[in-house]
N, C-alpha and C. Protein backbone atom coordinates (compact mmCIF):
# COMPACT_ATOMS: atom_id res chain seq x y z
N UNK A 1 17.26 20.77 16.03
CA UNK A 1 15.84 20.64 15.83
C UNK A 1 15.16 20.50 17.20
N UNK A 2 13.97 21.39 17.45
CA UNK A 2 13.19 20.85 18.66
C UNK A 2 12.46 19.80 18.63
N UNK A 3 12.15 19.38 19.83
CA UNK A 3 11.28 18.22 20.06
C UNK A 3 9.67 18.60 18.93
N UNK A 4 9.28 19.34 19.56
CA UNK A 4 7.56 20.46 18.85
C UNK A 4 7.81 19.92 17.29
N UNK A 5 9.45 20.81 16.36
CA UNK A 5 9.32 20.15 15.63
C UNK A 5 9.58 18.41 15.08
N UNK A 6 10.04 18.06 15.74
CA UNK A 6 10.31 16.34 15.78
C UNK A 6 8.76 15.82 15.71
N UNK A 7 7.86 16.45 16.51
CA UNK A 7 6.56 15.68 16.99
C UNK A 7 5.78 16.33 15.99
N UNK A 8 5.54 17.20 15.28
CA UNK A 8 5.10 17.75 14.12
C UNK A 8 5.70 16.88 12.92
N UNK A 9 7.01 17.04 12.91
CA UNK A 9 7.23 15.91 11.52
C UNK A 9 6.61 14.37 11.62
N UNK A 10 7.21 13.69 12.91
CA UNK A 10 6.18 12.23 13.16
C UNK A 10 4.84 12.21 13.14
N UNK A 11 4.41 13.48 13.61
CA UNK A 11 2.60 13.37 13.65
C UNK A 11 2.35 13.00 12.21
N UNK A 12 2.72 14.37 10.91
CA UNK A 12 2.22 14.25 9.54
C UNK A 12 2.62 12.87 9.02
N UNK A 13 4.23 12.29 9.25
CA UNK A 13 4.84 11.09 8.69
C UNK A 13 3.05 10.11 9.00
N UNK A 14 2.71 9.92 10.29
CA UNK A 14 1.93 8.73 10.87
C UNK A 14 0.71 8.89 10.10
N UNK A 15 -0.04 10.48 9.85
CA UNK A 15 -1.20 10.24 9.17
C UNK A 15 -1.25 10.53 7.39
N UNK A 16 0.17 10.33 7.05
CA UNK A 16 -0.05 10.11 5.77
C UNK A 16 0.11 8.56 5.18
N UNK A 17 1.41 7.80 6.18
CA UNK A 17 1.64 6.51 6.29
C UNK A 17 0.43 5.99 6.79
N UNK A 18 -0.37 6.21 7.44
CA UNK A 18 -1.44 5.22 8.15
C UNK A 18 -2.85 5.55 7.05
N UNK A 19 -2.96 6.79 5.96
CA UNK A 19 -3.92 6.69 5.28
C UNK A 19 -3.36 5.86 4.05
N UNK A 20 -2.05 5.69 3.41
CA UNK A 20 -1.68 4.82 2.51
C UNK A 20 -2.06 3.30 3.04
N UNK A 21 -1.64 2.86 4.27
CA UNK A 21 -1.95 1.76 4.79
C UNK A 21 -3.87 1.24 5.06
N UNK A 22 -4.31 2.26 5.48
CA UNK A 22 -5.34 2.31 5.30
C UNK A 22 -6.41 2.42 3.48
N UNK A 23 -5.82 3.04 2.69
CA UNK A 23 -5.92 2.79 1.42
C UNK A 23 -5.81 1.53 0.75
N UNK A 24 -4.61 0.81 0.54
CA UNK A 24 -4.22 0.30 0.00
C UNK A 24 -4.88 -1.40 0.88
N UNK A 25 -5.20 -1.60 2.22
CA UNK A 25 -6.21 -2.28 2.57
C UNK A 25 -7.29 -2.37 2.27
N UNK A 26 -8.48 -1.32 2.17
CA UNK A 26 -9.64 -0.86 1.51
C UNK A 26 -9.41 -1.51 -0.09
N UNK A 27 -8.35 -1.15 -0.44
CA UNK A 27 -8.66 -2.01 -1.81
C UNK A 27 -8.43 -3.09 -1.91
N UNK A 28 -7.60 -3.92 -1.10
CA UNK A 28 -7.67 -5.43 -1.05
C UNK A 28 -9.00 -6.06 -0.36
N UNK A 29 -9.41 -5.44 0.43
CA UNK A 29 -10.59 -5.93 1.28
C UNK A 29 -12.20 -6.26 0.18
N UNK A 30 -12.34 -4.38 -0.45
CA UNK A 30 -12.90 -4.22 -1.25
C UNK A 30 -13.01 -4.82 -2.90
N UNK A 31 -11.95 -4.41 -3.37
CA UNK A 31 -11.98 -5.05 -5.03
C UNK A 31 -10.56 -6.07 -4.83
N UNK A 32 -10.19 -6.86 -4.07
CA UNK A 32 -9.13 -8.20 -4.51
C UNK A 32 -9.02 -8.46 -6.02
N UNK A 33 -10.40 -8.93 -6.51
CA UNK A 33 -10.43 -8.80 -8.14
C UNK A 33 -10.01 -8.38 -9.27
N UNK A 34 -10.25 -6.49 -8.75
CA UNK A 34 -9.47 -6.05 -9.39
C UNK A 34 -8.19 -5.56 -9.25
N UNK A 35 -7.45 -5.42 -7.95
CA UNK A 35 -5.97 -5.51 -7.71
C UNK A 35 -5.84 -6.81 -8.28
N UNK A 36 -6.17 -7.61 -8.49
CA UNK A 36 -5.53 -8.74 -9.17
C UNK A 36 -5.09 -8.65 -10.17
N UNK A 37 -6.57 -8.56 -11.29
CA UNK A 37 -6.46 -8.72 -12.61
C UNK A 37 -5.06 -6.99 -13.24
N UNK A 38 -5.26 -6.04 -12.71
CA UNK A 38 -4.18 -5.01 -12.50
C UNK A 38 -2.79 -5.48 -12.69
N UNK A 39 -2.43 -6.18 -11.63
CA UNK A 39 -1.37 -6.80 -11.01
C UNK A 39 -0.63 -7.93 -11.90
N UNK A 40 -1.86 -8.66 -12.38
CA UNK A 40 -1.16 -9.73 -13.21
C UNK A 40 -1.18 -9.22 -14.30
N UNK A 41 -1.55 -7.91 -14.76
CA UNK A 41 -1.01 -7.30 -16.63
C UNK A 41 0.45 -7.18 -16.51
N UNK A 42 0.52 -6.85 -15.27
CA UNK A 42 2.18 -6.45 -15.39
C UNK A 42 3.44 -7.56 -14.73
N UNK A 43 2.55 -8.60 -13.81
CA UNK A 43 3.23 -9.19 -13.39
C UNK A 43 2.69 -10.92 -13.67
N UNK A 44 2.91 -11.57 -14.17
CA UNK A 44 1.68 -12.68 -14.09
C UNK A 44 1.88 -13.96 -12.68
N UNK A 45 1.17 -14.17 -12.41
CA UNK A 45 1.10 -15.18 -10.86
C UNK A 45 -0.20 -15.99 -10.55
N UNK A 46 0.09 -16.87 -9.41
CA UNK A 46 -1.05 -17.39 -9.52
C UNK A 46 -1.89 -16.51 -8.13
N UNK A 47 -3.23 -17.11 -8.12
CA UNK A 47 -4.03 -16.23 -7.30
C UNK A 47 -3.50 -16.61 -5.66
N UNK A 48 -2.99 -17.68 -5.73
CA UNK A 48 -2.38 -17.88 -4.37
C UNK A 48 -1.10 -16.94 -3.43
N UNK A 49 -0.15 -16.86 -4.89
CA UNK A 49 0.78 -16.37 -4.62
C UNK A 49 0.63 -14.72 -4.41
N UNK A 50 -0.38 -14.40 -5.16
CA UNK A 50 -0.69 -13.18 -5.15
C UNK A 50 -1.03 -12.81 -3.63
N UNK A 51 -2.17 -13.00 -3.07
CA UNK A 51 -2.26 -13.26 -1.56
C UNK A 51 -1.64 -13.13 -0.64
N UNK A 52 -0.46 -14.32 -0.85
CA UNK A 52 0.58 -14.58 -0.25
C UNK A 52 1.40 -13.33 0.34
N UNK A 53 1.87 -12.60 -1.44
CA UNK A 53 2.64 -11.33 -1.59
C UNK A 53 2.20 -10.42 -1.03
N UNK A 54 0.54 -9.88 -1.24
CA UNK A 54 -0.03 -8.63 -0.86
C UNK A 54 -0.29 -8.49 0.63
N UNK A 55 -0.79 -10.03 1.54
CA UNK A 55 -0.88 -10.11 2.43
C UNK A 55 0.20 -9.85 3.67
N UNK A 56 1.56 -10.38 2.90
CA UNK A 56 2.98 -10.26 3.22
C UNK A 56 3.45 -9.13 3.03
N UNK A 57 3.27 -8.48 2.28
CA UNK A 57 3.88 -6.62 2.18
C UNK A 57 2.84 -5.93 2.88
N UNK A 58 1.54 -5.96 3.03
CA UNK A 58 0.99 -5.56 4.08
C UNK A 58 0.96 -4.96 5.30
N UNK A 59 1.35 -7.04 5.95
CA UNK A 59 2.11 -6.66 7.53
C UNK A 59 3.41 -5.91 7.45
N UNK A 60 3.96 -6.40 6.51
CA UNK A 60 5.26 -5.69 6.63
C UNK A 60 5.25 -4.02 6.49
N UNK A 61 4.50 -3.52 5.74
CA UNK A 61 4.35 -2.28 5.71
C UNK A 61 3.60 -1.81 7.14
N UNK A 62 2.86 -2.71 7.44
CA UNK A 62 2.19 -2.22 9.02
C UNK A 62 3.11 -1.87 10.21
N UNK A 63 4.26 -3.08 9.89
CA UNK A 63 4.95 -3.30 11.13
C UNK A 63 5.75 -1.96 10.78
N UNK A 64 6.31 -1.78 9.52
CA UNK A 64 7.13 -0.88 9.26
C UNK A 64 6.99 0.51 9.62
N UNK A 65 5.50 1.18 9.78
CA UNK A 65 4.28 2.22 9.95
C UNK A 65 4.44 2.50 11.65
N UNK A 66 4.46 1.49 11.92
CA UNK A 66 3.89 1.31 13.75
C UNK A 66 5.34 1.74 14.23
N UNK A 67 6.84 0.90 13.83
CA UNK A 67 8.05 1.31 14.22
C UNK A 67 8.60 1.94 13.85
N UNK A 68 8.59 2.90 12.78
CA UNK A 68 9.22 3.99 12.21
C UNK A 68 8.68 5.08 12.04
N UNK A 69 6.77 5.01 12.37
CA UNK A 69 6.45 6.76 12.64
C UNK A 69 5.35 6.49 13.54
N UNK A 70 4.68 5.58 14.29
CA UNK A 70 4.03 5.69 14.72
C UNK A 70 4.48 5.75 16.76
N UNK A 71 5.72 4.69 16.78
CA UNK A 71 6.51 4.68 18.36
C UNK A 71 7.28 5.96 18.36
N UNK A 72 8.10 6.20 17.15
CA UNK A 72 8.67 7.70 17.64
C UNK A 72 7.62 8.93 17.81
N UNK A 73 6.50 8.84 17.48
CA UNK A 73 5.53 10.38 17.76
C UNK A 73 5.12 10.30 19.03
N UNK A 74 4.35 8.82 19.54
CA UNK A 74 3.99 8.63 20.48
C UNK A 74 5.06 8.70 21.79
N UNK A 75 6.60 8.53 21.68
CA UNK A 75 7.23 8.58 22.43
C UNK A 75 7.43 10.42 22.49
N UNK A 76 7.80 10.86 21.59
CA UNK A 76 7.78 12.66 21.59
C UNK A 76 6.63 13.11 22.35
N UNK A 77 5.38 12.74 22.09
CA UNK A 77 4.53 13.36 22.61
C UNK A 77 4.54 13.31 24.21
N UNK A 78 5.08 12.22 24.60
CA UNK A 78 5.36 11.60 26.30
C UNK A 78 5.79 12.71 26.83
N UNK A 79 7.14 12.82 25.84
CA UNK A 79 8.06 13.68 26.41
C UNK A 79 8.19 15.11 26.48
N UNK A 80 7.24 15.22 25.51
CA UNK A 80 6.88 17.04 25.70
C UNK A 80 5.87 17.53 26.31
């Protein structure tokens, strides 16, 4: 595989991962309420814990975004 394509696959990986991340913020920011009431049909919790969880898979999905498609594109691009 070339680099061109390496930095083509990381580019699309980063702006489809970074609009899910970006999505799925927008709706916590925006309707919390209703990701809640959603959330607890299927899962039931309290509003704390809920928080807790969404706030916590979040970063984790951020951190996950930044080190798995966002450092490898930016490093390809260095290098080509």
């Amino acid at each position: 595989m070339e680099i061109q394509q390496l930095t083509d696959f990381f580019m699309w990986c980063s702006i489809i991962n970074g609009g899910l991340l970006a999505f799925w913020t927008l709706w916590l920011l925006l309707a919390p309420d209703l990701v809640y009431r959603i959330q607890t049909t299927f899962f039931p919790m309290s509003r704390e814990t809920f928080n807790t969880m969404m706030y916590g898979f979040l970063g984790a999905f951020k951190l996950a975004f930044i080190m798995l498609n966002l450092v490898p594109y930016i490093a390809l691009v260095i290098m080509a």
